[in-house]
C-alpha atoms as a PDB file:
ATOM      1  CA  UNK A   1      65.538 -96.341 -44.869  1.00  0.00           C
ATOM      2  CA  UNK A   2      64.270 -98.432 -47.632  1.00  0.00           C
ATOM      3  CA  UNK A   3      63.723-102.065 -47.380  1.00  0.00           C
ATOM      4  CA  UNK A   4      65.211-104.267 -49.546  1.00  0.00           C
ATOM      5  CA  UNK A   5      64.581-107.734 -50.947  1.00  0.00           C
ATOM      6  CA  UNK A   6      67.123-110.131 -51.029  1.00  0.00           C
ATOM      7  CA  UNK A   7      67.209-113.194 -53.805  1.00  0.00           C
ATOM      8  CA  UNK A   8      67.858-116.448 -52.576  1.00  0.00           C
ATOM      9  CA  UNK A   9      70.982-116.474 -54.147  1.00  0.00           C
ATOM     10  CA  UNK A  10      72.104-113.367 -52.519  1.00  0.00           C
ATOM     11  CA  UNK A  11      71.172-114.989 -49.134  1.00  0.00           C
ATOM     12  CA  UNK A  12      72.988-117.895 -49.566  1.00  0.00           C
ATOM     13  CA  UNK A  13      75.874-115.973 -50.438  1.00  0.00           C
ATOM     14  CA  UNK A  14      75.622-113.363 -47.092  1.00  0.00           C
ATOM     15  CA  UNK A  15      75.513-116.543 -45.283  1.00  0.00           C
ATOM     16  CA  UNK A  16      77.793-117.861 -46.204  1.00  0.00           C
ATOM     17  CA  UNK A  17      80.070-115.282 -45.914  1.00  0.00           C
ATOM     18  CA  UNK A  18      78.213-115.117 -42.471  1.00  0.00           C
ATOM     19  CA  UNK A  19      79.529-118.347 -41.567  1.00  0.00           C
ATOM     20  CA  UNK A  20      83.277-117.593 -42.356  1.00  0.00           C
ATOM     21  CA  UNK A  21      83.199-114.735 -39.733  1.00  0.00           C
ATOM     22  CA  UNK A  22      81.426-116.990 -37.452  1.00  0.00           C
ATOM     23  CA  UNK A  23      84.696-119.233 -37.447  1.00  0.00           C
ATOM     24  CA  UNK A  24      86.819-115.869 -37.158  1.00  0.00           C
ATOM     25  CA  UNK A  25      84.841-115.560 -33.873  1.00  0.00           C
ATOM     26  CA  UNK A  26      82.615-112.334 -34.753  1.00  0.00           C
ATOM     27  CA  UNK A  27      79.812-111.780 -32.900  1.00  0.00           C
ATOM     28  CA  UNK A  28      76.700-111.621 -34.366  1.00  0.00           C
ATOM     29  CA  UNK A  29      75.660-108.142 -34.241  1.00  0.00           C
ATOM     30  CA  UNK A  30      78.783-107.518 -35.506  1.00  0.00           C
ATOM     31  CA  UNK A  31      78.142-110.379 -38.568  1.00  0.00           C
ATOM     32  CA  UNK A  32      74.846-108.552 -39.155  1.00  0.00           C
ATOM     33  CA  UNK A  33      76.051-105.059 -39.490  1.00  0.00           C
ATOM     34  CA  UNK A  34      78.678-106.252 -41.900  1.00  0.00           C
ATOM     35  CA  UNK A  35      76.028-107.730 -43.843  1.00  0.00           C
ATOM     36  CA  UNK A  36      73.941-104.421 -43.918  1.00  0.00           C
ATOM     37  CA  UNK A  37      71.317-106.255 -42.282  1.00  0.00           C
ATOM     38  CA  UNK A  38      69.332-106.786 -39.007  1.00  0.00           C
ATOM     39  CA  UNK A  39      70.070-109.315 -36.165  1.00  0.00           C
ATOM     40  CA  UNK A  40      66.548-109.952 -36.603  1.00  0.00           C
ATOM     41  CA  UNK A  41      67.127-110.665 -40.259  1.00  0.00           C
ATOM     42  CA  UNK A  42      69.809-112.532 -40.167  1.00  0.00           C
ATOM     43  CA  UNK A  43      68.747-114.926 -37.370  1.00  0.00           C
ATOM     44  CA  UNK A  44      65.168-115.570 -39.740  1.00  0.00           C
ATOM     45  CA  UNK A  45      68.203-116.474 -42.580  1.00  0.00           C
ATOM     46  CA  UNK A  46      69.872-119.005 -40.199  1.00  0.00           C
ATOM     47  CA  UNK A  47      66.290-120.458 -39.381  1.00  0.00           C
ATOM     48  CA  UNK A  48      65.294-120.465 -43.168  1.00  0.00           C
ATOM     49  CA  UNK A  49      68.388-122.245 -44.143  1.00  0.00           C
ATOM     50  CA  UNK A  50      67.913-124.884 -41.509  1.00  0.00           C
ATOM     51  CA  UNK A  51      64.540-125.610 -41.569  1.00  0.00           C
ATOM     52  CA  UNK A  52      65.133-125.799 -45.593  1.00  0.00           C
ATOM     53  CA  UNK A  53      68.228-128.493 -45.216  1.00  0.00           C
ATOM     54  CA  UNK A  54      65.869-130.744 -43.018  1.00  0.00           C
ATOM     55  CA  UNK A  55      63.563-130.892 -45.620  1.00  0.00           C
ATOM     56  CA  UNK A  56      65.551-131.527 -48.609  1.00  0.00           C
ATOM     57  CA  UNK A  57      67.275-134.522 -46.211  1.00  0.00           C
ATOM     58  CA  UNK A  58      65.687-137.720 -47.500  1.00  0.00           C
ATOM     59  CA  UNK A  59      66.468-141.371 -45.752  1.00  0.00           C
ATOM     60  CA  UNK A  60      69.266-143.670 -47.219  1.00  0.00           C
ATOM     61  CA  UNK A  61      66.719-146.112 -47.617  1.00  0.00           C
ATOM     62  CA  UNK A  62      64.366-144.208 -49.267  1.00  0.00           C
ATOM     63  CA  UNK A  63      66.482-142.786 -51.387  1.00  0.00           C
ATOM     64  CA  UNK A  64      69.066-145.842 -52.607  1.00  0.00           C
ATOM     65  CA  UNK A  65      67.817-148.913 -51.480  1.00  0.00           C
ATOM     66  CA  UNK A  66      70.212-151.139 -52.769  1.00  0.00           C
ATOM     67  CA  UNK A  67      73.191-149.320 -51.102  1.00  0.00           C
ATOM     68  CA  UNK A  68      71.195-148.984 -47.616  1.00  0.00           C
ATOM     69  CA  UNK A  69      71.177-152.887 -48.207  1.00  0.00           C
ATOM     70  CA  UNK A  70      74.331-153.361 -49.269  1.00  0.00           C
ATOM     71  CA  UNK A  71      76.081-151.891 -45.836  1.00  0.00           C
ATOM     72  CA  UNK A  72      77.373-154.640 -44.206  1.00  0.00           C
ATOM     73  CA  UNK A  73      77.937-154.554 -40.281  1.00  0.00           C
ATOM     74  CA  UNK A  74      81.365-153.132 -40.068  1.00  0.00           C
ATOM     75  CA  UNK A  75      80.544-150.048 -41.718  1.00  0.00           C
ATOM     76  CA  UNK A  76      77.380-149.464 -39.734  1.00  0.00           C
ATOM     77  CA  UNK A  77      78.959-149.912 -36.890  1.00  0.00           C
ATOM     78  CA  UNK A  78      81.966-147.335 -38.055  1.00  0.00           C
ATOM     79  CA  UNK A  79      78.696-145.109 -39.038  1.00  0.00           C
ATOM     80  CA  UNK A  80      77.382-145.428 -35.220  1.00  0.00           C
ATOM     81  CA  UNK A  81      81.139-144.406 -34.134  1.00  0.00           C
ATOM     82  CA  UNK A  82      81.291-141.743 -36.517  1.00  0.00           C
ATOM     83  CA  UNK A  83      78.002-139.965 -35.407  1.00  0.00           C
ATOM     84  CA  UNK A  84      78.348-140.507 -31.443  1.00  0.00           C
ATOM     85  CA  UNK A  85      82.201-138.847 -32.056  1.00  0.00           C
ATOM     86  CA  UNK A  86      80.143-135.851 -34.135  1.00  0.00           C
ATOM     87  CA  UNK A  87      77.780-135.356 -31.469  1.00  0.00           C
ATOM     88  CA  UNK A  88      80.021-135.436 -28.844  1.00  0.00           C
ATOM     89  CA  UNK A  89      82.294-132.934 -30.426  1.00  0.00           C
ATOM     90  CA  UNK A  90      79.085-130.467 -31.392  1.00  0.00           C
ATOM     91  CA  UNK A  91      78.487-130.407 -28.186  1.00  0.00           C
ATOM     92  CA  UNK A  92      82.041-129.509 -26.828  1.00  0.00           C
ATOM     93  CA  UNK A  93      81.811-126.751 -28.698  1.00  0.00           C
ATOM     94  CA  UNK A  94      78.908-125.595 -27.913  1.00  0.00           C
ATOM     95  CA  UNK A  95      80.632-125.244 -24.255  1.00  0.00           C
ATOM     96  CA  UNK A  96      83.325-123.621 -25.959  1.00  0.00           C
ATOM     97  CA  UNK A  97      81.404-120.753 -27.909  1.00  0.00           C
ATOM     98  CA  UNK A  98      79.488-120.475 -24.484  1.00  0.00           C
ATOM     99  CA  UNK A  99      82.402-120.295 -22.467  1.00  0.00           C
ATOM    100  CA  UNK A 100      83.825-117.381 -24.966  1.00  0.00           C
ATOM    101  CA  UNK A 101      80.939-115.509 -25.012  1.00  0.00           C
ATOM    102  CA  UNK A 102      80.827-115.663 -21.142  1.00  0.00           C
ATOM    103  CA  UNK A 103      84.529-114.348 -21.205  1.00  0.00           C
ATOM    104  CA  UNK A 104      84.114-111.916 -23.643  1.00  0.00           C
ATOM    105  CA  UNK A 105      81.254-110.622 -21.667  1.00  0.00           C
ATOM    106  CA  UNK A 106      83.361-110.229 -18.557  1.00  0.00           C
ATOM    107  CA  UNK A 107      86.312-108.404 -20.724  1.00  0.00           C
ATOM    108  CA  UNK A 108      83.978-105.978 -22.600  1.00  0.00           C
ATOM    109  CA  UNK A 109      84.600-102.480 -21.659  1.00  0.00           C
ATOM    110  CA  UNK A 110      80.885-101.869 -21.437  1.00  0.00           C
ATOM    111  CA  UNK A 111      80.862-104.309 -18.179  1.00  0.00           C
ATOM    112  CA  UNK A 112      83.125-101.969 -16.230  1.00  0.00           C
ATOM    113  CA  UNK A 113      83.464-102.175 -12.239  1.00  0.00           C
ATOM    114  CA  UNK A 114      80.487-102.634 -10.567  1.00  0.00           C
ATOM    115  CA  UNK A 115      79.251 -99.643  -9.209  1.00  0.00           C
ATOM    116  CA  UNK A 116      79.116 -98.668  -5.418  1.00  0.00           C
ATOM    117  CA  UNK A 117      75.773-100.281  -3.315  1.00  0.00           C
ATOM    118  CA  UNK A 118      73.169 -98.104  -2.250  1.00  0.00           C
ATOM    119  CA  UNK A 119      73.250 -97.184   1.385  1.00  0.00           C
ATOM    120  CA  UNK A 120      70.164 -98.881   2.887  1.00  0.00           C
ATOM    121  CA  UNK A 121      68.203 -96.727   6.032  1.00  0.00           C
ATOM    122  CA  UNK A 122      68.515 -93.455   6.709  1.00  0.00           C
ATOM    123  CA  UNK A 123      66.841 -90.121   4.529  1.00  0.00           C
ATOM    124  CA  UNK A 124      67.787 -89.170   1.667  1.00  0.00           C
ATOM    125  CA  UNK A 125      69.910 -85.888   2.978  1.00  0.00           C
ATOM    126  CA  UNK A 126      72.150 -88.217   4.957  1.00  0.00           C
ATOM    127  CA  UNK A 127      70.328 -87.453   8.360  1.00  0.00           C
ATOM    128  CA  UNK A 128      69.113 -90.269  10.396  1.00  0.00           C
ATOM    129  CA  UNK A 129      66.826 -87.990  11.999  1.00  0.00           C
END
C-alpha cells in the first residue's frame, strides 16, 4: 500500500471529524479505520495537535497587559471557580470513558466465557500412574 502525505489542513479536518465520533462514543480503532489511517497515525495527530495548542498558548499578561490589570478581584476569583469546576469535571469524565471502556470490554463478544482450568498433576493420558 502506498503511503500518503497528509496537509495540515487535511489533518485538522480528519480530526476533527475524529473528535465528533469520539463524542458518539467510537472507539479508536474504529475512528482510525474510518479515517483510512493507522492507530499509530492518528494517536501522533492527537499528540501533534496538542503539543502545537500549548505552544501557540501565550500568558494574559504577556499578551494584554492592561486587561490582565484591569481584572478586579471578583472576576478572578469567578476565574479560580471556573477552572477548579473544569478540572473537576475533566476528571469525572475521565472515570466515565474509563468506566465504559471497562464495560464495553466485559460485553465484547471477543471476551466470551472463560475457558475451563487446566487439570494440575497427573500425565498427560489421564493416568496417575
Amino acid at each position: 500500500m502506498k503511503r500518503k502525505r497528509h496537509s495540515a489542513p487535511e489533518i485538522a479536518v480528519k480530526l476533527h471529524r475524529a473528535d465528533q465520533m469520539a463524542t458518539d462514543g467510537m472507539l479508536q480503532s474504529d475512528i482510525a479505520r474510518a479515517l483510512g489511517v493507522s492507530v499509530m497515525t492518528y494517536h501522533r495527530w492527537r499528540a501533534s495537535r496538542a503539543t502545537s495548542a500549548k505552544a501557540d498558548e501565550t500568558p494574559i499578561v504577556a499578551a494584554r497587559p492592561q486587561i490582565a490589570r484591569s481584572v478586579d478581584r471578583e472576576q478572578a476569583g469567578e476565574l479560580e471557580r471556573l477552572q477548579i469546576e473544569n478540572f473537576r469535571l475533566r476528571k469525572l469524565l475521565t472515570d466515565l470513558l474509563l468506566e465504559k471502556a471497562r464495560l464495553e470490554e466485559t460485553l465484547s463478544p471477543r471476551a466470551g466465557p472463560p475457558s475451563e482450568p487446566r487439570p494440575t498433576g497427573g500425565r498427560r493420558d489421564g493416568s496417575d500412574a
